[in-house]
Protein backbone atom coordinates (compact mmCIF):
# COMPACT_ATOMS: atom_id res chain seq x y z
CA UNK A 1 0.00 0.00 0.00
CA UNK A 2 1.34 3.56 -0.76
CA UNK A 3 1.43 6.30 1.49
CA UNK A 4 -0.76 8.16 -0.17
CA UNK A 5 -3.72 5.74 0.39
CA UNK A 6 -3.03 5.29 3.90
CA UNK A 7 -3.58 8.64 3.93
CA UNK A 8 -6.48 9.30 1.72
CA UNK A 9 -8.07 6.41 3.94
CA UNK A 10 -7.12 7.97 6.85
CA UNK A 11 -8.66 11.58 6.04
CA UNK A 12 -11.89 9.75 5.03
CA UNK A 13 -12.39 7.99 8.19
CA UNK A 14 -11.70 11.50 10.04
CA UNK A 15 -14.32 13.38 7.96
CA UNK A 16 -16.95 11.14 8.44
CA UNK A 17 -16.07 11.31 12.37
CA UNK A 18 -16.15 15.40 12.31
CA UNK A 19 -19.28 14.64 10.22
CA UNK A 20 -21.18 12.09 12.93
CA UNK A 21 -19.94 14.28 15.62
CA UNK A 22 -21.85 17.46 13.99
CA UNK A 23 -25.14 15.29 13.72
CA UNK A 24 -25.25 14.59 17.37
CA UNK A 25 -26.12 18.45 17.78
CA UNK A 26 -29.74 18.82 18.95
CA UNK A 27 -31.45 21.54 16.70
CA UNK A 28 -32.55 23.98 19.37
CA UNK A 29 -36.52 23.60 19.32
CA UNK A 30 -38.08 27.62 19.99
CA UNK A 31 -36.97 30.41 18.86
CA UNK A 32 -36.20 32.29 22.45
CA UNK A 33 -32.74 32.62 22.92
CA UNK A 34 -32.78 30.58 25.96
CA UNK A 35 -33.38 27.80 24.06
CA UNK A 36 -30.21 27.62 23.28
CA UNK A 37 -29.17 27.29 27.32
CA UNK A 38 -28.96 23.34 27.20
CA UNK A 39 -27.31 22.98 23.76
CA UNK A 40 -24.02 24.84 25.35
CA UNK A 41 -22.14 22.04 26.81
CA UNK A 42 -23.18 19.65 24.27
CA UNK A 43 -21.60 22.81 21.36
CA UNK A 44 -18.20 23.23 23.57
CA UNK A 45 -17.61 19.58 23.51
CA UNK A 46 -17.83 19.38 20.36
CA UNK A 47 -15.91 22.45 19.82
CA UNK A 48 -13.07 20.85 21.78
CA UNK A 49 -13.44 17.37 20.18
CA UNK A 50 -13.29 18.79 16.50
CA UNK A 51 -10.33 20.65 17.81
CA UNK A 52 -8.67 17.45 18.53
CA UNK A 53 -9.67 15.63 15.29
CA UNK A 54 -7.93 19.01 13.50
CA UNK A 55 -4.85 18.47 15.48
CA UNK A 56 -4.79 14.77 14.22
CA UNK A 57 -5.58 15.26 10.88
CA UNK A 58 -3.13 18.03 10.69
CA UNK A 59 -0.45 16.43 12.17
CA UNK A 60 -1.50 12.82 10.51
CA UNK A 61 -0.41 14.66 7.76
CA UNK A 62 2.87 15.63 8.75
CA UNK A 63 3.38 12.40 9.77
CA UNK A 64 2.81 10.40 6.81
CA UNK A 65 5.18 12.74 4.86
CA UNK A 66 7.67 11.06 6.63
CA UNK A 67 7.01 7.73 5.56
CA UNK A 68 8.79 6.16 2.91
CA UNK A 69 7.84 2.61 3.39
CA UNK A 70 4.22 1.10 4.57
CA UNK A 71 4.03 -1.84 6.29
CA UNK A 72 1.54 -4.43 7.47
CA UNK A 73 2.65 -3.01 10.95
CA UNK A 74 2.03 0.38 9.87
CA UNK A 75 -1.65 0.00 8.75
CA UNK A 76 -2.70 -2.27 11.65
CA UNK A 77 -1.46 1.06 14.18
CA UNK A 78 -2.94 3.22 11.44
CA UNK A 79 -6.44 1.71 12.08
CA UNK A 80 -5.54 1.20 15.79
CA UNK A 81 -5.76 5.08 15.77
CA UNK A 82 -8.63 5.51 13.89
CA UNK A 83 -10.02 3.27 15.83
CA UNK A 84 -9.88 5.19 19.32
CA UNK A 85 -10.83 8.50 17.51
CA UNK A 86 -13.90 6.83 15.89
CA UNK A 87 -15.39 6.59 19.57
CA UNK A 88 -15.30 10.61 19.65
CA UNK A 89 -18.31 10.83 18.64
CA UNK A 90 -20.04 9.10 20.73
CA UNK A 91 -18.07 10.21 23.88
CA UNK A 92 -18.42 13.82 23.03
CA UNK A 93 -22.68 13.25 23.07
CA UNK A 94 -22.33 11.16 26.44
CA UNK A 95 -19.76 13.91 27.92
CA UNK A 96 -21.82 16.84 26.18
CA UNK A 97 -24.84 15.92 27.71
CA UNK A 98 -23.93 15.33 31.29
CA UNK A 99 -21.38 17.80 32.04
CA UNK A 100 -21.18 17.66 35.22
CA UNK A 101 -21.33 13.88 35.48
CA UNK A 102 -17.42 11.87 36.57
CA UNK A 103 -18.28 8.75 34.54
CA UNK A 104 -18.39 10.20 30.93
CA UNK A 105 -15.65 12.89 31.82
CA UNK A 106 -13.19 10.20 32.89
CA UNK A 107 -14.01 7.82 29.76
CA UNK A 108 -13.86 10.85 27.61
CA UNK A 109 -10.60 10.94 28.82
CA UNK A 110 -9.93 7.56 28.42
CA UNK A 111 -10.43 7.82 24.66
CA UNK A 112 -8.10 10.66 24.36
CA UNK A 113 -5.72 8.97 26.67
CA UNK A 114 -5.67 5.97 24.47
CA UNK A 115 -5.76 8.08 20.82
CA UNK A 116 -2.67 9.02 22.31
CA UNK A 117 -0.93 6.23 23.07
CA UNK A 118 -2.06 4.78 19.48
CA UNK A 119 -0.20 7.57 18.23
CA UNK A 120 2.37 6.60 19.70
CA UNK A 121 2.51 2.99 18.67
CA UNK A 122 2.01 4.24 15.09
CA UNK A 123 5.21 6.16 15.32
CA UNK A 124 6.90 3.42 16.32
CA UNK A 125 5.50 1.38 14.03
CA UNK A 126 6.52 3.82 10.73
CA UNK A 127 10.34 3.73 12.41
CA UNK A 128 10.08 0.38 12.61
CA UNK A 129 9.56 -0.46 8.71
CA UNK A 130 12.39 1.80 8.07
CA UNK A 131 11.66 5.53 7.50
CA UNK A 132 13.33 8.14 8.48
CA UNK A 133 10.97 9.75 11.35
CA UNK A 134 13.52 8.91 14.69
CA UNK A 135 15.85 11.97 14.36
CA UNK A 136 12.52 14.19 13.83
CA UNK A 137 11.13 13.06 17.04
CA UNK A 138 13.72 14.19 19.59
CA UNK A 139 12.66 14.19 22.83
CA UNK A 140 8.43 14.55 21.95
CA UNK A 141 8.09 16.12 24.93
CA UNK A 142 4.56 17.48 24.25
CA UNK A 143 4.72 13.18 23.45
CA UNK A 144 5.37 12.40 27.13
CA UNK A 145 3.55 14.97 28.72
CA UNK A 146 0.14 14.61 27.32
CA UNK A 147 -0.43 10.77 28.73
CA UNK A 148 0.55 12.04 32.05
CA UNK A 149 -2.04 15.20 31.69
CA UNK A 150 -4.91 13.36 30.32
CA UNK A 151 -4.29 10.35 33.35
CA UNK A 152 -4.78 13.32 35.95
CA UNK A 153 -7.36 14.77 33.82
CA UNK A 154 -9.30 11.61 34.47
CA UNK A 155 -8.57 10.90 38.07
CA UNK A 156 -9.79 14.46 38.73
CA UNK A 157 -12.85 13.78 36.71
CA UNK A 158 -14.48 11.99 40.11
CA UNK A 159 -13.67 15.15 41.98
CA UNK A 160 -13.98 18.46 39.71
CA UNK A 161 -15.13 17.64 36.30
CA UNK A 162 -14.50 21.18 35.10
CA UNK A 163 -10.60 20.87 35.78
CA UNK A 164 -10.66 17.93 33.89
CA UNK A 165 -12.29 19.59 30.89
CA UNK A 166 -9.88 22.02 31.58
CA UNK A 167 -6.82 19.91 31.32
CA UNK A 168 -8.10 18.45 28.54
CA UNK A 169 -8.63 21.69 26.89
CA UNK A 170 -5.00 22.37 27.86
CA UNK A 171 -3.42 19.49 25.90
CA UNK A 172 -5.46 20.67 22.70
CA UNK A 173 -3.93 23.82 23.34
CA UNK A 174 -0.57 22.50 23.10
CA UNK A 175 -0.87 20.48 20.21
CA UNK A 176 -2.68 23.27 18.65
CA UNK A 177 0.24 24.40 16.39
CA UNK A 178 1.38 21.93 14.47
CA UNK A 179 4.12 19.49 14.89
CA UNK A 180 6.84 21.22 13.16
CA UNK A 181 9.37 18.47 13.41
CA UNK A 182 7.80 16.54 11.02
CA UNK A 183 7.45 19.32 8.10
CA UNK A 184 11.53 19.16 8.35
CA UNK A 185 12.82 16.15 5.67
CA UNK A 186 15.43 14.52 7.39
CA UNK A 187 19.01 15.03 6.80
CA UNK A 188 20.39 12.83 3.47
CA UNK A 189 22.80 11.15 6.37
CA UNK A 190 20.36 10.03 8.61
CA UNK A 191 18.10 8.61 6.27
CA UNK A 192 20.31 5.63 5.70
């Protein structure tokens, strides 16, 4: 498989996400302005969860730009990925709709906790069959950190929800700007 179809898959799967995710919006029913009061939390999470399907797509796309060679490994953690950010959607209506409530914060967090760590295991994967992404990583601190922030983000979740939504929000925040490392070829010499 080439690159570029892992990566025309990929997009695919991620639009129709964004696109499920948008359909679980209630269509306020009135036309007072407070009926929009109990659509808010269900918009921001949604707001926050097609923030983090923009930061993957984005930096999916970086990503694959590195790759040279697809393996079997590769696509397996490709749809290991997908996989965990297919269950936005419905975690986004079940945290949306009970704000306030520990049990869908924490597994919300749980799904971005384990996106994550797919992420991870694709990387590894992609150095794995041979392509040049190692020397771009460095140390991936923003890597490291986020597992650590989305764990307390989900702890917290049975005492404050809102700092969990917070940290959450945080993470998004950092990944917000795209992984530059990536957009960088690597040097001729370590490309072996």
């Amino acid at each position: 498989m080439s690159r570029g179809r892992l990566e025309a898959f990929s997009d695919g799967v991620l639009a129709v996400i964004i696109t499920v995710m948008v359909l679980e919006l209630k269509v306020p029913h009135g036309e007072a302005l407070a009926t929009l009061r109990p659509l808010i939390s269900p918009f921001l999470a949604y707001v926050l969860s097609y923030v983090y399907i923009g930061i993957y797509w984005n930096n999916h796309h970086h990503l694959m730009h590195t790759v040279e060679r697809v393996s079997g490994a590769v696509m397996w953690a490709n749809l290991h990925l997908l996989f965990w950010l297919s269950l936005f959607p419905a975690m986004t209506a079940w945290a949306g709709d009970n704000p306030r409530a520990a049990y869908p914060t924490a597994a919300y967090g749980v799904v971005l906790l384990a996106a994550a760590l797919a992420w991870l295991v694709l990387q590894r994967a992609i150095i794995r069959a041979g392509n040049p992404l190692a020397p771009m990583l460095g140390n991936d601190l923003k890597g490291k950190l986020s597992p650590a922030i989305y764990i307390a983000g989900i702890a917290l979740a049975f005492v404050q929800t809102w700092v969990s939504d917070l940290l959450f929000a945080c993470v998004a925040a950092m990944w917000i700007v795209p992984d530059r490392r990536f957009e960088q070829p690597a040097p001729e010499s370590e490309r072996g």
